[in-house]
C-alpha atoms as a PDB file:
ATOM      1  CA  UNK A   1       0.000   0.000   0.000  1.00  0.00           C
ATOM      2  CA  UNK A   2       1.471   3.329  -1.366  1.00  0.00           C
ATOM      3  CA  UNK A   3       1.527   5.691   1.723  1.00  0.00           C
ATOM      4  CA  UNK A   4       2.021   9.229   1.473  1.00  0.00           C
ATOM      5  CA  UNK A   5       3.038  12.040   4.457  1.00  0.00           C
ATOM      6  CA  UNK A   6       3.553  15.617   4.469  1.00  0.00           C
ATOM      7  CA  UNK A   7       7.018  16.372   6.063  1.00  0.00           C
ATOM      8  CA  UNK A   8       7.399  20.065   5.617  1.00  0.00           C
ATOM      9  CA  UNK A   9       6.740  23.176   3.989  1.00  0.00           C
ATOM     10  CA  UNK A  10       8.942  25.188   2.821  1.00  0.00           C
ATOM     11  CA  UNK A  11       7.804  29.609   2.694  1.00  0.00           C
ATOM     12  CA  UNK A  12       9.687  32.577   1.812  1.00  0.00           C
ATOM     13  CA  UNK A  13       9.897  32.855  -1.966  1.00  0.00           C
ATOM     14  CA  UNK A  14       8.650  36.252  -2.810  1.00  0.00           C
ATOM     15  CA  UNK A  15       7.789  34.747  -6.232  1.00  0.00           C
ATOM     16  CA  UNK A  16       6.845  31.499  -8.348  1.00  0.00           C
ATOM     17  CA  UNK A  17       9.875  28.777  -7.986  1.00  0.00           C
ATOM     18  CA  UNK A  18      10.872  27.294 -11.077  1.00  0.00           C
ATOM     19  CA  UNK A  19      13.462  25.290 -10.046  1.00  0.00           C
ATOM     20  CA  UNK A  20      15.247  22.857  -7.061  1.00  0.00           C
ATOM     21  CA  UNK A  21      18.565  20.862  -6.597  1.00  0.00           C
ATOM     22  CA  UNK A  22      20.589  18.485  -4.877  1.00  0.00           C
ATOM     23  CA  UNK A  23      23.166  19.734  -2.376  1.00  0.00           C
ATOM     24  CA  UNK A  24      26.050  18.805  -1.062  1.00  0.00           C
ATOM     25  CA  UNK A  25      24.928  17.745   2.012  1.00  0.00           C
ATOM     26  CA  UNK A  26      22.392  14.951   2.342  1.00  0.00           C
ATOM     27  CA  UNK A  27      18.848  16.381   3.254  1.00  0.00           C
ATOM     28  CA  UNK A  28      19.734  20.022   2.362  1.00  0.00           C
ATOM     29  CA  UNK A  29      18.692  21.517  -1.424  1.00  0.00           C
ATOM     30  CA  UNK A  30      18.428  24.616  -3.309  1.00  0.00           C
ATOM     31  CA  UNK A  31      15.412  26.276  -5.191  1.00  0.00           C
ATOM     32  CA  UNK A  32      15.402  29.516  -7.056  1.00  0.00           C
ATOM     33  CA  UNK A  33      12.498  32.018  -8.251  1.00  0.00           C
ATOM     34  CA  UNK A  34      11.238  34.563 -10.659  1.00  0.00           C
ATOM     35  CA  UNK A  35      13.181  37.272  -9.016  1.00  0.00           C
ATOM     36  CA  UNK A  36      16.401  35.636  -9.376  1.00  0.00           C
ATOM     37  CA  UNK A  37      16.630  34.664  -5.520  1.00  0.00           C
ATOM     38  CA  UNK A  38      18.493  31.083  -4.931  1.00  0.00           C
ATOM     39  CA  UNK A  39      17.743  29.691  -1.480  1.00  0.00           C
ATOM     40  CA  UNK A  40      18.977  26.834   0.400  1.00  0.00           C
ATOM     41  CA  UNK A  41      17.032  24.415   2.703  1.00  0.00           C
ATOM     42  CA  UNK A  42      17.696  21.661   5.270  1.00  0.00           C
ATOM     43  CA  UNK A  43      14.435  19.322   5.267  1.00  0.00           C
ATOM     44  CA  UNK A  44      14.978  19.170   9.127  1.00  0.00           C
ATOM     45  CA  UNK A  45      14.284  23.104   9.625  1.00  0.00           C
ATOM     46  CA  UNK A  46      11.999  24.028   6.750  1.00  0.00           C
ATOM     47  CA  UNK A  47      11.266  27.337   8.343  1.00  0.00           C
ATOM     48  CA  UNK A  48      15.038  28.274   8.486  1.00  0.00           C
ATOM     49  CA  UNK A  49      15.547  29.128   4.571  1.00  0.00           C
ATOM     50  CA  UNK A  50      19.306  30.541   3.722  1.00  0.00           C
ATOM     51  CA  UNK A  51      19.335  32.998   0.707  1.00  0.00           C
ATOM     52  CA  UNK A  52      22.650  32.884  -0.542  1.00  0.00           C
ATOM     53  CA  UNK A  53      22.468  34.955  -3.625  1.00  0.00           C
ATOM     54  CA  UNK A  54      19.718  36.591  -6.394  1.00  0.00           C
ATOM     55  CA  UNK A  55      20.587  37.018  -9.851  1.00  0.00           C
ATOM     56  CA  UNK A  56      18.854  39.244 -12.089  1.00  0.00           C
ATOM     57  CA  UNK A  57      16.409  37.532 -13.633  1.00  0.00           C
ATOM     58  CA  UNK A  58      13.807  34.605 -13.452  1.00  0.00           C
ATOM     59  CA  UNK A  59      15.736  31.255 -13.253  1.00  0.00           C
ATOM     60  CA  UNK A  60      14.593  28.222 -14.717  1.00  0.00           C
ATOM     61  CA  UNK A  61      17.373  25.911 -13.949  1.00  0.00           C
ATOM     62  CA  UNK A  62      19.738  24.906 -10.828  1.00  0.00           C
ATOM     63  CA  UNK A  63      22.739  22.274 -11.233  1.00  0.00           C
ATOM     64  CA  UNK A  64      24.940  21.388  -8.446  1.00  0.00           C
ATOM     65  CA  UNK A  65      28.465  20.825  -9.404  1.00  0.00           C
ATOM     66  CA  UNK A  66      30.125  18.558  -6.815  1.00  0.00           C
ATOM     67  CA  UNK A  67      33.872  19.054  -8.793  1.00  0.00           C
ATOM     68  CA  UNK A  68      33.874  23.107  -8.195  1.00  0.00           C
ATOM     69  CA  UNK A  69      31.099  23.248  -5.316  1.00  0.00           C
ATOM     70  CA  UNK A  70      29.609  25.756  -7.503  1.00  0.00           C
ATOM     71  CA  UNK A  71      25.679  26.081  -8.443  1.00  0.00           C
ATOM     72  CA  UNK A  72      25.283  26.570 -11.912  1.00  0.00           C
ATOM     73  CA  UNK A  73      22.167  29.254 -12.306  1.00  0.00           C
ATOM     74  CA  UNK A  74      20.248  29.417 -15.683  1.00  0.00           C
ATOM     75  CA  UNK A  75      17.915  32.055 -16.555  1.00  0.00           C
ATOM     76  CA  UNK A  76      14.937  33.484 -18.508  1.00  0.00           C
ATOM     77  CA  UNK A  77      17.304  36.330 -20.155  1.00  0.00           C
ATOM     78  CA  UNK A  78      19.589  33.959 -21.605  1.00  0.00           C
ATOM     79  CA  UNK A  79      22.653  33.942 -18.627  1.00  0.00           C
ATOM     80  CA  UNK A  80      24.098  30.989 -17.076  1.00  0.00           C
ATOM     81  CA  UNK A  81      25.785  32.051 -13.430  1.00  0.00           C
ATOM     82  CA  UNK A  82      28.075  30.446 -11.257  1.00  0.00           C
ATOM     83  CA  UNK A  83      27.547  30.559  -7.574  1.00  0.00           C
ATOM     84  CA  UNK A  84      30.657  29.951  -5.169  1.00  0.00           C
ATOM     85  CA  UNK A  85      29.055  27.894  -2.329  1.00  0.00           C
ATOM     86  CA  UNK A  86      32.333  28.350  -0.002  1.00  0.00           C
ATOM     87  CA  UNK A  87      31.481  32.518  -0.313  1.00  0.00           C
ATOM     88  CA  UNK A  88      27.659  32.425  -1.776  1.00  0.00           C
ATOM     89  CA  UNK A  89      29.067  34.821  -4.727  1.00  0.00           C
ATOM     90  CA  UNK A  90      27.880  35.170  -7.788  1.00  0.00           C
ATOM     91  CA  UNK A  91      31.055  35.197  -9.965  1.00  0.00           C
ATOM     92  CA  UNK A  92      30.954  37.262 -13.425  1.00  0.00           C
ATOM     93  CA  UNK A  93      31.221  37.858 -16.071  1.00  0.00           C
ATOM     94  CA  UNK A  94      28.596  35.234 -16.459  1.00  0.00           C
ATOM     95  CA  UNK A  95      28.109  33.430 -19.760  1.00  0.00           C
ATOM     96  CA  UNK A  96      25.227  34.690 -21.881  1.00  0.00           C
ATOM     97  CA  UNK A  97      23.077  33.733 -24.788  1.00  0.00           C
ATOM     98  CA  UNK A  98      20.382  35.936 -26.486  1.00  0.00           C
ATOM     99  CA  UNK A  99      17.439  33.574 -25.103  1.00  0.00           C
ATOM    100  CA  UNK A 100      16.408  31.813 -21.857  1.00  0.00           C
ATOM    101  CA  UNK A 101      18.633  28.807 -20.201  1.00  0.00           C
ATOM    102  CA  UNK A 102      15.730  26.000 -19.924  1.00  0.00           C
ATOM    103  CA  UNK A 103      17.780  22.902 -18.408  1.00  0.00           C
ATOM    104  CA  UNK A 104      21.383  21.489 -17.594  1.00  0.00           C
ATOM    105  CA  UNK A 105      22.959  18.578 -16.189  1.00  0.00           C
ATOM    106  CA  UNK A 106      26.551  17.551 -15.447  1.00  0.00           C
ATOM    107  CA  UNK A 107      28.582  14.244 -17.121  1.00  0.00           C
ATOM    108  CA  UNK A 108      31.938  13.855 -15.464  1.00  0.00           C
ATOM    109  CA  UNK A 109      33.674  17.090 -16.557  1.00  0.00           C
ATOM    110  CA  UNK A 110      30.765  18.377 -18.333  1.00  0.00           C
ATOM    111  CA  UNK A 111      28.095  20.330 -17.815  1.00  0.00           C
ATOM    112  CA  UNK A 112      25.318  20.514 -20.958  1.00  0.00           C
ATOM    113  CA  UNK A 113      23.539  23.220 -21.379  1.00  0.00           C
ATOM    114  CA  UNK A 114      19.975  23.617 -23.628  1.00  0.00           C
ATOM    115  CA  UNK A 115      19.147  26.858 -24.509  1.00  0.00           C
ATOM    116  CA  UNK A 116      15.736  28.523 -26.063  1.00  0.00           C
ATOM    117  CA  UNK A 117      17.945  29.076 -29.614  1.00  0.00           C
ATOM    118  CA  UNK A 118      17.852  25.269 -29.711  1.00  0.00           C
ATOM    119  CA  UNK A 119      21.397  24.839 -29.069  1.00  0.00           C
ATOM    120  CA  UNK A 120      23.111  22.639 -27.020  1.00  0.00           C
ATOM    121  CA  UNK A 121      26.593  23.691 -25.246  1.00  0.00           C
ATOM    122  CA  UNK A 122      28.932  21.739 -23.430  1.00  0.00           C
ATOM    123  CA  UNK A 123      30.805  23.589 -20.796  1.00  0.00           C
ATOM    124  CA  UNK A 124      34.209  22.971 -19.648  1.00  0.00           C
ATOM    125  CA  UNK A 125      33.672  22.782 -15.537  1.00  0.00           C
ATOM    126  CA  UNK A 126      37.459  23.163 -15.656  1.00  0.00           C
ATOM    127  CA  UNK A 127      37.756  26.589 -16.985  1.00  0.00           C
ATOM    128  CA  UNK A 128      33.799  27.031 -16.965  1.00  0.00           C
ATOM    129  CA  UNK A 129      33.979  28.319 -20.852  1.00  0.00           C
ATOM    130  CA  UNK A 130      31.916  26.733 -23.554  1.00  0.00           C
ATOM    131  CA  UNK A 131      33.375  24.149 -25.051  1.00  0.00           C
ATOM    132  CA  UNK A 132      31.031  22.806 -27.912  1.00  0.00           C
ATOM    133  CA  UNK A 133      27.742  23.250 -29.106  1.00  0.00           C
ATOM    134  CA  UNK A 134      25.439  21.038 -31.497  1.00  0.00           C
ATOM    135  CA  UNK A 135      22.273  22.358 -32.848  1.00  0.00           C
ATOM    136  CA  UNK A 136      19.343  20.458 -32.020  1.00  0.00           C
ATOM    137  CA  UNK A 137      16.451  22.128 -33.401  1.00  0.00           C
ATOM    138  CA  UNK A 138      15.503  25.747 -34.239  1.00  0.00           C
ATOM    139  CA  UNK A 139      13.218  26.087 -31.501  1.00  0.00           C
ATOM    140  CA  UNK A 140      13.776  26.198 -27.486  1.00  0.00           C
ATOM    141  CA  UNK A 141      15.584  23.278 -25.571  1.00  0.00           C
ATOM    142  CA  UNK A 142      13.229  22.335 -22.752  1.00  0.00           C
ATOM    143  CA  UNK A 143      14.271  19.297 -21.257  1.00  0.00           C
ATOM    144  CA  UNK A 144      17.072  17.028 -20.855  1.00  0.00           C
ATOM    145  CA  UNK A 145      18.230  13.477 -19.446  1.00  0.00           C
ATOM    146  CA  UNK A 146      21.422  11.212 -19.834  1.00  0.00           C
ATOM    147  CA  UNK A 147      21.011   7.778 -19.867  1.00  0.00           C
ATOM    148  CA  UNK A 148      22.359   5.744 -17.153  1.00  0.00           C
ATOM    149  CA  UNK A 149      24.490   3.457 -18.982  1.00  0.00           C
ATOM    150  CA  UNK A 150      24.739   4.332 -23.046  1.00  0.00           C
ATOM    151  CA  UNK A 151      26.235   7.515 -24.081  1.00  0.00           C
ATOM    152  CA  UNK A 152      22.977   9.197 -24.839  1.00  0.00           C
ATOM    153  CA  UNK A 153      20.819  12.075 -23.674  1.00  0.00           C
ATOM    154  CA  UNK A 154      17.343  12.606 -24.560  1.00  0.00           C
ATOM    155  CA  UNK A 155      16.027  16.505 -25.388  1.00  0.00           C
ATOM    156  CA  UNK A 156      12.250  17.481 -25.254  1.00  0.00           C
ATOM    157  CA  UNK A 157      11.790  20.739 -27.602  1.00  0.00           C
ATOM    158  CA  UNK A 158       9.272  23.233 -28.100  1.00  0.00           C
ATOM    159  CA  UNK A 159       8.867  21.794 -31.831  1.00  0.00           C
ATOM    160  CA  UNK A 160       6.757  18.845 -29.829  1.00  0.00           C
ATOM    161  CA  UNK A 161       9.640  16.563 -31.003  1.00  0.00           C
ATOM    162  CA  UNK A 162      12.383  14.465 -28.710  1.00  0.00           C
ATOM    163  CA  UNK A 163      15.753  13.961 -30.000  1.00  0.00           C
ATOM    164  CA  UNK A 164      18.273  11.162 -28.521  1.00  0.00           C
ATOM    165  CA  UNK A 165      22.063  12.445 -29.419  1.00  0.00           C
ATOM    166  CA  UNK A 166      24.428   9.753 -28.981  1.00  0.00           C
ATOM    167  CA  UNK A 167      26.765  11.941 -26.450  1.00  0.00           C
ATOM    168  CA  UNK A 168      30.295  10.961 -27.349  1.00  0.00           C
ATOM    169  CA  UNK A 169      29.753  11.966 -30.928  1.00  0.00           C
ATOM    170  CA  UNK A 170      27.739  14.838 -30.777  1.00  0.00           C
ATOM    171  CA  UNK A 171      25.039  13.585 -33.420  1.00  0.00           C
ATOM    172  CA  UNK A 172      21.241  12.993 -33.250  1.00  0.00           C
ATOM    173  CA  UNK A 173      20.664   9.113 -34.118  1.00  0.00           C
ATOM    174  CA  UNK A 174      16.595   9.208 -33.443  1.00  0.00           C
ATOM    175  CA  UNK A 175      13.930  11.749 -33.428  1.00  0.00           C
ATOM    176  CA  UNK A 176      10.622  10.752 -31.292  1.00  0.00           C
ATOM    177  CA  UNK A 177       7.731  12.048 -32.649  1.00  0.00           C
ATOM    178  CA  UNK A 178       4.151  11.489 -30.731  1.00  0.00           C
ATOM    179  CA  UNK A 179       3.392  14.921 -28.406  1.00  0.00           C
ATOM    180  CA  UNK A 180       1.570  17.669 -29.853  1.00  0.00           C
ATOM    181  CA  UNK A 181       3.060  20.344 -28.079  1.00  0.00           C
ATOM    182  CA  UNK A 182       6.372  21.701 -26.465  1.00  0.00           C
ATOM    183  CA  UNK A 183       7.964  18.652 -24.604  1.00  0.00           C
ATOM    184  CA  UNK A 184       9.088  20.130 -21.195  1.00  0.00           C
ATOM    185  CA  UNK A 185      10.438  17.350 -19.133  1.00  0.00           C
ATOM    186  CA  UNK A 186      12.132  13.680 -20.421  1.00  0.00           C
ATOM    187  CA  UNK A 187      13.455  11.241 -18.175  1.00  0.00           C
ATOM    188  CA  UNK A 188      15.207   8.104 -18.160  1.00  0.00           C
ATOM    189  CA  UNK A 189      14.206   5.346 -15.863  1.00  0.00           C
ATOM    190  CA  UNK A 190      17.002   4.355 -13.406  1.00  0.00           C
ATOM    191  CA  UNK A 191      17.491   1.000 -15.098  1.00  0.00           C
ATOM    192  CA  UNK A 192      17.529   2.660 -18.437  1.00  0.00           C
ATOM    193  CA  UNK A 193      14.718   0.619 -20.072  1.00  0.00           C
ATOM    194  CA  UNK A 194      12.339   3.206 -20.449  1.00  0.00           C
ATOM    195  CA  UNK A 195      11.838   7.001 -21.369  1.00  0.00           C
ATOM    196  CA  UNK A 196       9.266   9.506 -20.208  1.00  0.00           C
ATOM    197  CA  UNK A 197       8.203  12.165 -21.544  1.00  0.00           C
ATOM    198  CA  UNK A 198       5.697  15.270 -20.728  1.00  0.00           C
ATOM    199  CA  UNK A 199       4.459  18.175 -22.551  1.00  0.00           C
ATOM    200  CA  UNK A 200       2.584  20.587 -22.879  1.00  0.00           C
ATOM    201  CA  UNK A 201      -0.790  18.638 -24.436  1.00  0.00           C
ATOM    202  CA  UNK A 202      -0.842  16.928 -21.038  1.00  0.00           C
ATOM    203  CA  UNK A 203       0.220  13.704 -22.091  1.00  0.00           C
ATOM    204  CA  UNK A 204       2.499  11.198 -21.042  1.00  0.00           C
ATOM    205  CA  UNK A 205       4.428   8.916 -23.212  1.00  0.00           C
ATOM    206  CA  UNK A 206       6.408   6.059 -22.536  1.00  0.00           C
ATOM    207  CA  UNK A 207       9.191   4.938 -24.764  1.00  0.00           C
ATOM    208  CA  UNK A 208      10.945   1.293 -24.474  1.00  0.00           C
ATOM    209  CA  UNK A 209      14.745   1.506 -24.786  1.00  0.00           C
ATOM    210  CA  UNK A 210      16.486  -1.435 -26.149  1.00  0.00           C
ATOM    211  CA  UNK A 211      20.182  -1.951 -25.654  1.00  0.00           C
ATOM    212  CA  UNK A 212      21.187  -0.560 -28.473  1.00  0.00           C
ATOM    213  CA  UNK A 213      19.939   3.029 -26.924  1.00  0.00           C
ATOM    214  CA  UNK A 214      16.638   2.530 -29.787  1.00  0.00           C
ATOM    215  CA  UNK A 215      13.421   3.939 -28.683  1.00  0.00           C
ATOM    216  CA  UNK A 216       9.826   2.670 -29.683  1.00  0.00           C
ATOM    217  CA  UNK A 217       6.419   4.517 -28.170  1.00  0.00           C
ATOM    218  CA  UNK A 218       4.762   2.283 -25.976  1.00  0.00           C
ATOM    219  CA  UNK A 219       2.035   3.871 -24.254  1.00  0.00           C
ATOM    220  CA  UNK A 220       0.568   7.226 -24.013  1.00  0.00           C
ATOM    221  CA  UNK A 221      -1.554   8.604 -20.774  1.00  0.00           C
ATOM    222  CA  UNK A 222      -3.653  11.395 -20.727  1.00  0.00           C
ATOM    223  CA  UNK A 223      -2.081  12.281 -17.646  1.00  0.00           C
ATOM    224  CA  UNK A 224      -2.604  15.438 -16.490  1.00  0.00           C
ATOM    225  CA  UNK A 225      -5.598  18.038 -17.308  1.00  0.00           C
ATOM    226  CA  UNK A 226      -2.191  20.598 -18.063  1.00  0.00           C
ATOM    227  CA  UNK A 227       1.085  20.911 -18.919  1.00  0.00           C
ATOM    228  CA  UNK A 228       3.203  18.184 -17.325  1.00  0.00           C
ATOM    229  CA  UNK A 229       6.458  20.491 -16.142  1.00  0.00           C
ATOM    230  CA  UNK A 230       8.382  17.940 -14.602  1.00  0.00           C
ATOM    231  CA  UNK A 231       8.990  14.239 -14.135  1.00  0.00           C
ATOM    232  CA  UNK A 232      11.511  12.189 -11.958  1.00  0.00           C
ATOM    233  CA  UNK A 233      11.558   8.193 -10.771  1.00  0.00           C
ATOM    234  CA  UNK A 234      11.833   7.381  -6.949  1.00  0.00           C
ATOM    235  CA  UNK A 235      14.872   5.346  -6.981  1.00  0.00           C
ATOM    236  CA  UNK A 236      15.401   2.558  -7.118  1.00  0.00           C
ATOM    237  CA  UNK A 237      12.950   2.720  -9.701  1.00  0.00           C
ATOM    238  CA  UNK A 238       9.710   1.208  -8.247  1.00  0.00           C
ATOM    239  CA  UNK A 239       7.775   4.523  -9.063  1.00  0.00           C
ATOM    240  CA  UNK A 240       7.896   7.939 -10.668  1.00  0.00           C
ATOM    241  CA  UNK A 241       6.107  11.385 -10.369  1.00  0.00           C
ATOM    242  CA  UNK A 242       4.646  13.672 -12.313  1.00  0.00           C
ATOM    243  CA  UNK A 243       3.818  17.305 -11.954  1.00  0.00           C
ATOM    244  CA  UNK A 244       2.081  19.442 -13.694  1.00  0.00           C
ATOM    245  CA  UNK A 245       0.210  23.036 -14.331  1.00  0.00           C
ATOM    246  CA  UNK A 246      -3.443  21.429 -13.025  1.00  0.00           C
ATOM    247  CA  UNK A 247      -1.844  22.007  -9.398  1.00  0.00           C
ATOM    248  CA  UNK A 248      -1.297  17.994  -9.027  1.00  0.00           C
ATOM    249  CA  UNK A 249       1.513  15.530  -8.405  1.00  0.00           C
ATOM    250  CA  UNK A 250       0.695  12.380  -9.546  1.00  0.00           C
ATOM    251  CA  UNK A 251       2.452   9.037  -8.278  1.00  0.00           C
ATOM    252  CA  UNK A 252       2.760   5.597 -10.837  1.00  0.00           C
ATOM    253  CA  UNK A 253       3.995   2.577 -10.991  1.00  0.00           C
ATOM    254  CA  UNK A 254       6.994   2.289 -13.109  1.00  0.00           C
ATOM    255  CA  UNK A 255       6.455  -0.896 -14.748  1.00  0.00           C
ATOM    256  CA  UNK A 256       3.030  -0.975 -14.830  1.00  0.00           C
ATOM    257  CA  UNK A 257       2.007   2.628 -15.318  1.00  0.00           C
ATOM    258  CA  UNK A 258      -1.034   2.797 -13.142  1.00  0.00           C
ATOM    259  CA  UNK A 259      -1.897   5.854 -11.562  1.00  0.00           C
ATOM    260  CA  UNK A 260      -1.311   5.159  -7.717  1.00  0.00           C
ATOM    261  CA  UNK A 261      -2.019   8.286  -6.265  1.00  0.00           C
ATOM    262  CA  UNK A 262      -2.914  11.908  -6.290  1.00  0.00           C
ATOM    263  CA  UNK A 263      -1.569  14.680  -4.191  1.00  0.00           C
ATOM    264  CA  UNK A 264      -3.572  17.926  -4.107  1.00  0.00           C
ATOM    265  CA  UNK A 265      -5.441  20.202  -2.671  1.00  0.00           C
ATOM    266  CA  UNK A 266      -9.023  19.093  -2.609  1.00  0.00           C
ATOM    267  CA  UNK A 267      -7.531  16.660  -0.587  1.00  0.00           C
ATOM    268  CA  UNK A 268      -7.993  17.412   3.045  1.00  0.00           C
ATOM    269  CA  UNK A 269      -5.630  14.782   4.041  1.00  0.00           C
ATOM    270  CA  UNK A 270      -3.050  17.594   3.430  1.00  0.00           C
ATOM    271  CA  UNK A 271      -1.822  20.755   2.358  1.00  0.00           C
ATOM    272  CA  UNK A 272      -0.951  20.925  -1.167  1.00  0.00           C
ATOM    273  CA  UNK A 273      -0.011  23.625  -4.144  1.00  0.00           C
ATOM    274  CA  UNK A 274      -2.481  25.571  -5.004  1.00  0.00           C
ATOM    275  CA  UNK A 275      -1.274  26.899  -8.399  1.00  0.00           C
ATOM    276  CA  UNK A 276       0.849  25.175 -10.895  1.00  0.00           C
ATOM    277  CA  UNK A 277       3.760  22.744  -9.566  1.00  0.00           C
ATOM    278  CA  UNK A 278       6.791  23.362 -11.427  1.00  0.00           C
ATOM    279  CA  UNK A 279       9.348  21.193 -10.516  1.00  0.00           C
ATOM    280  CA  UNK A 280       9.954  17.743  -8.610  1.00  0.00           C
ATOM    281  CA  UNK A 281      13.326  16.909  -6.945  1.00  0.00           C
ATOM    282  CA  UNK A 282      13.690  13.802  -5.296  1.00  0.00           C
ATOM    283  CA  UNK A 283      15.334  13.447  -2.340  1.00  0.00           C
ATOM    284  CA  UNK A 284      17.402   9.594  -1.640  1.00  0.00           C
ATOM    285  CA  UNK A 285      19.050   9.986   1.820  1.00  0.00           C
ATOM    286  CA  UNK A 286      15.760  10.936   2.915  1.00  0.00           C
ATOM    287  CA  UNK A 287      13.342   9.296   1.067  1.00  0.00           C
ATOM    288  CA  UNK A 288      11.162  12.806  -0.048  1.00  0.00           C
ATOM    289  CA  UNK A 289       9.800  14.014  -2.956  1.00  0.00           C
ATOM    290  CA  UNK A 290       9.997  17.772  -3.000  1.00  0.00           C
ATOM    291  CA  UNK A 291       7.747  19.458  -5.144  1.00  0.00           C
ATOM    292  CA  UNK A 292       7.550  23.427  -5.898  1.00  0.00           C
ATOM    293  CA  UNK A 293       4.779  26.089  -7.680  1.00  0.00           C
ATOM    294  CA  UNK A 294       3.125  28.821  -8.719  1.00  0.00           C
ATOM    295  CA  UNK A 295       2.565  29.321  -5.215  1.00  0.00           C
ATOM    296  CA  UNK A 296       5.877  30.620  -3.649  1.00  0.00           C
ATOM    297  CA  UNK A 297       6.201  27.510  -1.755  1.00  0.00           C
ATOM    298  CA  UNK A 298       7.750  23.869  -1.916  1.00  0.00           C
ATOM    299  CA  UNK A 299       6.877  20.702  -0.098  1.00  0.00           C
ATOM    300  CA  UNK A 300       8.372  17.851   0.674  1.00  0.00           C
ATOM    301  CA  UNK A 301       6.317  14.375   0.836  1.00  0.00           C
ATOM    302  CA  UNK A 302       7.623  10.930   2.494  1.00  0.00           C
ATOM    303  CA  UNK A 303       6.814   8.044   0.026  1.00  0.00           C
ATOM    304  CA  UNK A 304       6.608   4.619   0.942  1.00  0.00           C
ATOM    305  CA  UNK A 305       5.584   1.709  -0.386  1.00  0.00           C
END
């Protein structure tokens, strides 16, 4: 039986939060708003928020780079920041395209960057410069994912396609076509079998992965009533969640992909968002979900099974 609890609530963003990270230290994580303010939490003191810097401008991704113990900072105007963590300082110049930073995540001594000119970059965390850059599409990079074992990394663009690039050579070898709208989150399962993928016409679809890193479409969900914004499995893989602009997180079985159970707030087993949740961040050391919204504030939920 799939139990859910309400461990905290997390207040003090001024405006919507668009995104949330891992941090260095287990139970602690960052989350950042539309007035450029990064914050860090411990889930132990939820009312005890530390801003430790504000950029100027929305931000729509975080990425936590363990090599520099930096926080990478993407935003609506186009400018990726670093944040020094040992001094909470944003250092400059920071790198800048002409549109928004939409997602980002770190391989070994890279960090990939997809931007709304439908480029991808590869920065150097060595000398945090641009390294590379492969374009995708000519419309915005929403989403991203690596795959846990082949040197791949799914995109989700605002063209409604999906395109796997086979990492080590820099070249798209598939392009998934089902969604009839802007993808804006894609996700590998932990075991790599399986792909998810959520847009913007509410659906979500489920792609099979064979070893060979080949995707087929094997279901499609109406899942949501809104855009799905964000999608992440509970390791070790048993479930995932999805969240998305109808003010719900939804919980499923990751095999099976039967809707186990719905957080939100005509519920009155709990408190939940009240506007649309943006962004899910799962937590391992301490078994949470964290979710975060419209609202100005972010929760974190205890799942077991």
């Amino acid at each position: 039986m799939l139990q859910v609890t309400q461990l905290g609530i997390f207040t003090g963003h001024r405006a919507a939060v668009f995104a949330l990270a891992d941090a260095a230290d287990p139970g602690s994580f960052y989350s950042a708003d539309g007035n450029g303010w990064v914050v860090k939490w411990n889930t132990a003191t939820p009312d005890l928020g530390q801003a430790i810097a504000q950029v100027p401008s929305n931000v729509f991704a975080l990425q936590y780079l363990p090599q520099n113990n930096l926080l990478a900072v993407g935003s609506m105007q186009g400018a990726l920041y670093f944040i020094n963590l040992n001094q909470n300082r944003v250092l400059e110049p920071p790198l800048q395209w002409s549109k928004s930073v939409f997602c980002m995540q770190t391989q070994g001594s890279r960090l990939y960057v997809g931007t709304g000119m439908g480029e991808l970059w590869v920065i150097n965390l060595q000398t945090l410069q641009p390294h590379t850059f492969t374009t995708i599409c000519q419309h915005s990079i929403r989403s991203m994912h690596l795959h846990p074992r082949l040197p791949l990394m799914a995109l989700g663009c605002s063209n409604h396609q999906i395109y796997l690039l086979h990492t080590e050579t820099g070249k798209i070898v598939q392009e998934l076509a089902y969604h009839q709208n802007s993808v804006f989150s894609v996700r590998f399962s932990p075991d790599g079998n399986y792909l998810l993928s959520g847009s913007r016409d509410a659906y979500l679809a489920v792609w099979q992965i064979n070893p060979k890193g080949v995707a087929a479409l094997l279901h499609t969900i109406p899942a949501h009533l809104f855009t799905i914004n964000s999608l992440t499995f509970l390791p070790p893989g048993a479930l995932f969640a999805s969240a998305a602009r109808d003010k719900t997180v939804k919980l499923w079985h990751a095999t099976s992909f039967d809707l186990l159970k719905v957080i939100d707030s005509a519920k009155q087993e709990w408190q939940a968002h009240k506007n649309s949740v943006n962004s899910l961040l799962w937590l391992p050391h301490n078994n949470l979900l964290l979710s975060a919204g419209d609202d100005r504030q972010i929760f974190a939920w205890q799942i077991e099974v």
